[in-house]
Protein backbone atom coordinates (compact mmCIF):
# COMPACT_ATOMS: atom_id res chain seq x y z
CA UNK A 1 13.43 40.43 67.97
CA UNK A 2 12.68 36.91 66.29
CA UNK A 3 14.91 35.12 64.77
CA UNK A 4 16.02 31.65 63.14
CA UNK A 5 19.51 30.61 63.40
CA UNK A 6 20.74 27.72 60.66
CA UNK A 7 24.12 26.11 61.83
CA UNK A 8 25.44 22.51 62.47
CA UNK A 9 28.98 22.31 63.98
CA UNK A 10 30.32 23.41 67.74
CA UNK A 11 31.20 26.99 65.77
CA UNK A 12 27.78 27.74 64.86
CA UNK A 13 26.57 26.43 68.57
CA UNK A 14 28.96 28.78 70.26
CA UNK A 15 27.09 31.98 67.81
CA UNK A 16 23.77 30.25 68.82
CA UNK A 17 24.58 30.21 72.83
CA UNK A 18 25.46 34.29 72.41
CA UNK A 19 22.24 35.21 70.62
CA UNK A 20 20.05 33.12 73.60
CA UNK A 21 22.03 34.71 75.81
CA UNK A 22 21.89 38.21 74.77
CA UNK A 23 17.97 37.44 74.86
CA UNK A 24 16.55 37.25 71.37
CA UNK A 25 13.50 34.91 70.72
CA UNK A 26 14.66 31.85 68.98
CA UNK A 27 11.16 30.14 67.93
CA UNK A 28 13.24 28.00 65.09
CA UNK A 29 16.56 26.14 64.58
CA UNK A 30 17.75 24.91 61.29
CA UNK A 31 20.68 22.00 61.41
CA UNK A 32 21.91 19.02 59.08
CA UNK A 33 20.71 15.70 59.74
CA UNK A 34 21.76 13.44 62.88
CA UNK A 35 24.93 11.51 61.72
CA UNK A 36 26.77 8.03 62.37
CA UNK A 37 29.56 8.93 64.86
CA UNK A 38 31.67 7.00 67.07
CA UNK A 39 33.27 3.48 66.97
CA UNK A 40 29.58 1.91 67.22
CA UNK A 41 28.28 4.83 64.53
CA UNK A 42 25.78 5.94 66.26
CA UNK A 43 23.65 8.21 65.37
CA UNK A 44 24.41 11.58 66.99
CA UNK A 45 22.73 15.13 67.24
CA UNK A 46 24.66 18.41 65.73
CA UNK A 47 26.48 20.53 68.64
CA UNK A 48 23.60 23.06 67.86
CA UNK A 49 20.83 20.63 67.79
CA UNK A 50 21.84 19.59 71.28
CA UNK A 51 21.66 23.20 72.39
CA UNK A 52 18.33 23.91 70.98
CA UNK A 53 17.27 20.91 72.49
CA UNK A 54 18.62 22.00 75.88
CA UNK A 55 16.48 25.30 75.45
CA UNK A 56 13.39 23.64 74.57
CA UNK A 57 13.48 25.01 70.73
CA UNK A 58 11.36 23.55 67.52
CA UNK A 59 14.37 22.15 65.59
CA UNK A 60 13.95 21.03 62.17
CA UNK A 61 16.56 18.86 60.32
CA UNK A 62 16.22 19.07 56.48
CA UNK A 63 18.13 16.62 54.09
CA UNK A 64 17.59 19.69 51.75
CA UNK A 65 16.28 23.56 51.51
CA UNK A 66 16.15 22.52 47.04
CA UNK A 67 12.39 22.40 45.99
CA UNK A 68 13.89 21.06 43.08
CA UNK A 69 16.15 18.77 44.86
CA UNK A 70 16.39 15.57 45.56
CA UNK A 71 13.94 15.64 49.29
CA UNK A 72 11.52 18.41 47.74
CA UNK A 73 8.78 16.85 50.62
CA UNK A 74 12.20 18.12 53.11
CA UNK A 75 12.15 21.56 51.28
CA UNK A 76 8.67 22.29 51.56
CA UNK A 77 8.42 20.87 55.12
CA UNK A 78 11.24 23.49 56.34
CA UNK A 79 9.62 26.03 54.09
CA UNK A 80 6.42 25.69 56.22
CA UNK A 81 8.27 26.41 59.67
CA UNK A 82 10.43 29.06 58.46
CA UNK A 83 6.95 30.75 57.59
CA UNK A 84 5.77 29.35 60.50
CA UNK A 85 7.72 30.76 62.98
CA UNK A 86 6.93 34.54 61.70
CA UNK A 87 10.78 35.60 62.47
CA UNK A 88 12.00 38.97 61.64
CA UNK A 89 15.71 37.46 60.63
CA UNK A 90 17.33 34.51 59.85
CA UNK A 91 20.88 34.22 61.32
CA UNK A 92 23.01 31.54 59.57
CA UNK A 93 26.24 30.07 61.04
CA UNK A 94 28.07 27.26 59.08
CA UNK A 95 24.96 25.01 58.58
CA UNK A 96 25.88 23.33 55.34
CA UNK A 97 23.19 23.53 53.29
């Protein structure tokens, strides 16, 4: 089975670990935005865009999922992939959004 998984924080990561693990097809990861972090605020990845990363998965980072919003170019962009990536689920986890 295909699937999508949406999640940011080391929660959703921990969800996203079990469902590579148990050997679904990932072909898409949804996660917020790279964020300032750290004394030198530095820009760093989400817990689950590290481990999509890690196994070799498209990730796309939206500033929104609103075609009406404020990023509608962002919305319409992640649109695309989630069509894209032909899954037969989406499996969200804390993302945020």
């Amino acid at each position: 089975m295909k699937l999508i998984f949406a999640g940011t924080p080391e929660f959703a990561s921990v969800a996203l670990a079990r469902l590579l693990a148990a050997g679904f097809q990932v072909p898409l990861v949804l996660t917020q935005p790279d964020r300032p972090a750290g004394r030198g605020m530095k820009l760093q990845a989400s817990p689950v865009k590290q481990l999509a990363l890690q196994h070799h998965t498209t990730v796309a980072q939206p500033r929104s999922l609103r075609l009406d919003g404020k990023y509608p170019e962002d919305a319409a962009a992640a649109g695309a992939a989630i069509e894209a990536a032909q899954a037969d689920v989406m499996v969200v986890a804390a993302y945020g959004l």
